[in-house]
C-alpha atoms as a PDB file:
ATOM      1  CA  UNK A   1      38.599   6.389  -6.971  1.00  0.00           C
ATOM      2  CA  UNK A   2      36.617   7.655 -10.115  1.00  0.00           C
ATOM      3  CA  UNK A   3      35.131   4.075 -10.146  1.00  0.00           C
ATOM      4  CA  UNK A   4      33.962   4.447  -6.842  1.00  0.00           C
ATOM      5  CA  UNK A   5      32.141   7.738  -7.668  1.00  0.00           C
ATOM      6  CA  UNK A   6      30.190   6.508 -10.785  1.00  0.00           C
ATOM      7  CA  UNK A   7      29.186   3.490  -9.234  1.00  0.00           C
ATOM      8  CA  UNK A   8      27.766   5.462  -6.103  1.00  0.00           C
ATOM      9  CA  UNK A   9      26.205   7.964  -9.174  1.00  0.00           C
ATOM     10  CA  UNK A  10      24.570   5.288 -10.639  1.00  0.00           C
ATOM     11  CA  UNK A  11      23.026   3.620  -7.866  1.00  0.00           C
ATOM     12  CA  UNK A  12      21.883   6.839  -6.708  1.00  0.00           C
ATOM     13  CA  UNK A  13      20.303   7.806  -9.954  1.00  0.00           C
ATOM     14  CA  UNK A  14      16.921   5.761  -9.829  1.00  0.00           C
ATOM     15  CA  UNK A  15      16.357   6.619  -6.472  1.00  0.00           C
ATOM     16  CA  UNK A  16      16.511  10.882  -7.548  1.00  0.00           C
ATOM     17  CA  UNK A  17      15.000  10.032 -10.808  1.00  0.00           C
ATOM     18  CA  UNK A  18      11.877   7.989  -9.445  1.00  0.00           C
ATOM     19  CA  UNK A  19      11.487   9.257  -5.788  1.00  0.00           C
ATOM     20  CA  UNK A  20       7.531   9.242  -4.837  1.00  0.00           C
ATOM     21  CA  UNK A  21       5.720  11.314  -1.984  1.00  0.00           C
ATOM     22  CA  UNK A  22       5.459   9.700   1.131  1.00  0.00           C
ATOM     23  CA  UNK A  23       2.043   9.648   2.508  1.00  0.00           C
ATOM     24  CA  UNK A  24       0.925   7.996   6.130  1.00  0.00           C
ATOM     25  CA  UNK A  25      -1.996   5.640   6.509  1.00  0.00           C
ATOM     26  CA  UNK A  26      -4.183   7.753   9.420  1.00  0.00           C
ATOM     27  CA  UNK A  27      -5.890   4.520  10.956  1.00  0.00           C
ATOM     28  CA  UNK A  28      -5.168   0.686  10.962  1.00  0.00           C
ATOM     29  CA  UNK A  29      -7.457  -0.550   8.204  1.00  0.00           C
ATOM     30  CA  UNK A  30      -7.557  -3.703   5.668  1.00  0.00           C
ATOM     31  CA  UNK A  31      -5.848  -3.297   2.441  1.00  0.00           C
ATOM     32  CA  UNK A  32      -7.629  -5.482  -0.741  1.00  0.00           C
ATOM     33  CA  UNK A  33      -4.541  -7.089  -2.871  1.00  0.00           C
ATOM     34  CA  UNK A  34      -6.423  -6.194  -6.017  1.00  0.00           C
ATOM     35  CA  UNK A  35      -8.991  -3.787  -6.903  1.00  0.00           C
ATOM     36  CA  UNK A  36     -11.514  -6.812  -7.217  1.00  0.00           C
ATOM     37  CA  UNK A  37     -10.524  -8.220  -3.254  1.00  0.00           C
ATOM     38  CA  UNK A  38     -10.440  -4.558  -2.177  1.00  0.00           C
ATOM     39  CA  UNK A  39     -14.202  -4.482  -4.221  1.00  0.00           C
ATOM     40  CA  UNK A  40     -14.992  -7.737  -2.133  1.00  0.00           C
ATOM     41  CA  UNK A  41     -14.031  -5.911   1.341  1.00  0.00           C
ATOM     42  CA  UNK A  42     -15.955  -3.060   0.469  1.00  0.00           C
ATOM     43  CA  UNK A  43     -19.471  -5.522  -0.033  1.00  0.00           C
ATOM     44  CA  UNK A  44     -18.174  -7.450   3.216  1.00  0.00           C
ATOM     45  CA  UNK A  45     -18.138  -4.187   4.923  1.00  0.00           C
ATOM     46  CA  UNK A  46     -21.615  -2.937   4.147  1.00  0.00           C
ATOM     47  CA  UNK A  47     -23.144  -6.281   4.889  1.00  0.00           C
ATOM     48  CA  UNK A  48     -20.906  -6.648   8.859  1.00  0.00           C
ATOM     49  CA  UNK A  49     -19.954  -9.714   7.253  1.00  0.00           C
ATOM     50  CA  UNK A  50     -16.730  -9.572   9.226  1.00  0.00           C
ATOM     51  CA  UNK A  51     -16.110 -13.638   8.098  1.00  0.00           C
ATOM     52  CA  UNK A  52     -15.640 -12.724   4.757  1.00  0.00           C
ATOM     53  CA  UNK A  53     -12.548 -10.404   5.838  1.00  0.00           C
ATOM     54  CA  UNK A  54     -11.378 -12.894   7.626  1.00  0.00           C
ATOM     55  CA  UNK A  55     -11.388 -15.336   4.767  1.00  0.00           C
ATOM     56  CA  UNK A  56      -9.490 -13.137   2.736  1.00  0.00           C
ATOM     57  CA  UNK A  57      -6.924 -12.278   5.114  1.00  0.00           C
ATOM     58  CA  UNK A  58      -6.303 -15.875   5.193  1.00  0.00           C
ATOM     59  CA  UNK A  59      -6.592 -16.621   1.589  1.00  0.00           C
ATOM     60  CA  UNK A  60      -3.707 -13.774   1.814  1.00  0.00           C
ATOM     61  CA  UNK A  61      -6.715 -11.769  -0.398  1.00  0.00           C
ATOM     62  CA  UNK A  62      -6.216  -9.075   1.748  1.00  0.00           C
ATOM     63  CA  UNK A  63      -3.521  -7.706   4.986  1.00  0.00           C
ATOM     64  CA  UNK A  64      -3.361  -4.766   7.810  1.00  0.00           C
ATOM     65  CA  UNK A  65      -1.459  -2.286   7.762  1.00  0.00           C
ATOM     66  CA  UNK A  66      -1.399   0.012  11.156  1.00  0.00           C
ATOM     67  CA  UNK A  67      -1.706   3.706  11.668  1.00  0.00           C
ATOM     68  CA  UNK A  68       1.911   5.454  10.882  1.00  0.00           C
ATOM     69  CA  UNK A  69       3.038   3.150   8.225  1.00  0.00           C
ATOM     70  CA  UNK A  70       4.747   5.362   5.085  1.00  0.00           C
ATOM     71  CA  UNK A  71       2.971   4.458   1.485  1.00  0.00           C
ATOM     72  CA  UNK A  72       3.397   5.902  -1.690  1.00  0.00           C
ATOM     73  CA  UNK A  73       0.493   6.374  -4.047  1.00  0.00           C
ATOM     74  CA  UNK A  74       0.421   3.769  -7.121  1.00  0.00           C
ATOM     75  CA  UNK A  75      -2.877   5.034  -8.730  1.00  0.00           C
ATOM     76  CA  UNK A  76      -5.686   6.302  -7.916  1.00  0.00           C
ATOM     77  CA  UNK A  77      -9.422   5.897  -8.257  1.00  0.00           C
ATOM     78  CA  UNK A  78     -12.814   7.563  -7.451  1.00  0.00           C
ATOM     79  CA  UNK A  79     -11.991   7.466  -3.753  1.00  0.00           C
ATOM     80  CA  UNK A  80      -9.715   4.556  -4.010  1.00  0.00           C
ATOM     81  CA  UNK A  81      -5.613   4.611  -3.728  1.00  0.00           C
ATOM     82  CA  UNK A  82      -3.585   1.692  -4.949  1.00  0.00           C
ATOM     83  CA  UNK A  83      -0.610   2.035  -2.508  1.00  0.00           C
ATOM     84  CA  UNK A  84       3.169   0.182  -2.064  1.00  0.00           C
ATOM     85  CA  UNK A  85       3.450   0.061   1.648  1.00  0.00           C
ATOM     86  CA  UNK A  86       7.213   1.514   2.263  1.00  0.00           C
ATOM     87  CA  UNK A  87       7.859   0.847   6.445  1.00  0.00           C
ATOM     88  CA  UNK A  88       6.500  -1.752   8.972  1.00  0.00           C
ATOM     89  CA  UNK A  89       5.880  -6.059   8.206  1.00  0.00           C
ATOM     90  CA  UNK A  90       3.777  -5.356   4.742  1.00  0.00           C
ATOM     91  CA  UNK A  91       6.951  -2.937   3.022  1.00  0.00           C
ATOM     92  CA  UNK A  92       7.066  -3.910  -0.476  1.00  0.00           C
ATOM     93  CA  UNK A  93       3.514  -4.941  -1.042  1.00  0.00           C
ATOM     94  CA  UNK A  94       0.861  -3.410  -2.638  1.00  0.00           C
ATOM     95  CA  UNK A  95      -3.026  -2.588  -2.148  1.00  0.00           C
ATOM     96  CA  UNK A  96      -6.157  -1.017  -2.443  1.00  0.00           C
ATOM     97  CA  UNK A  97      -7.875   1.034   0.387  1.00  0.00           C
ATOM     98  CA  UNK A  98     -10.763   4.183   0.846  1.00  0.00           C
ATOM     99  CA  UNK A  99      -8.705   7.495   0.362  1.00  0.00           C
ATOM    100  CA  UNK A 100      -9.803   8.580   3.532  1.00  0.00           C
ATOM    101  CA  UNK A 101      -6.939   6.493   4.954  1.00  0.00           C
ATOM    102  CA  UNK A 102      -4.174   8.094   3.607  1.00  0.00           C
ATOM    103  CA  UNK A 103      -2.946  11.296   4.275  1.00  0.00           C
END
């Protein structure tokens, strides 16, 4: 029985130890894998070069993530979060988006 305890104590340990806030992305938007494809989404943006996002959403550069989904913040930057997506198809991954997407 005491085994049984300690194990459940020490698999509950990292989770109390390490345990992020949960934020919500407000709107679907693309998230930039790294701070340089999230850098290359921003330029595609202000030029409406909507082919470019599409290359790197199929060059896996780059993925959606819907309004709703949980993330917790990673870093952040002048206006920029670097998130790990916790609920819907993208959980586990990580990303850079605007700030203005996360609340």
């Amino acid at each position: 029985m005491k085994k049984w305890i300690l194990l459940v104590f020490i698999l509950l340990i990292p989770s109390l130890l390490f345990a992020q806030k949960t934020y919500t992305i407000t709107s679907e938007t693309i998230v930039g894998v790294t701070q340089s494809d999230f850098n290359i989404l921003m330029d595609a943006a202000a030029k409406k070069d909507s082919y470019r996002w599409l290359e790197l959403l199929k060059q896996g550069r780059a993925f959606m993530v819907s309004a709703g989904t949980k993330v917790s913040v990673l870093t952040t930057k002048l206006g920029v979060y670097q998130v790990r997506i916790l609920s819907g198809p993208m959980t586990g991954f990580s990303g850079w988006l605007p700030r203005e997407f996360v609340q």
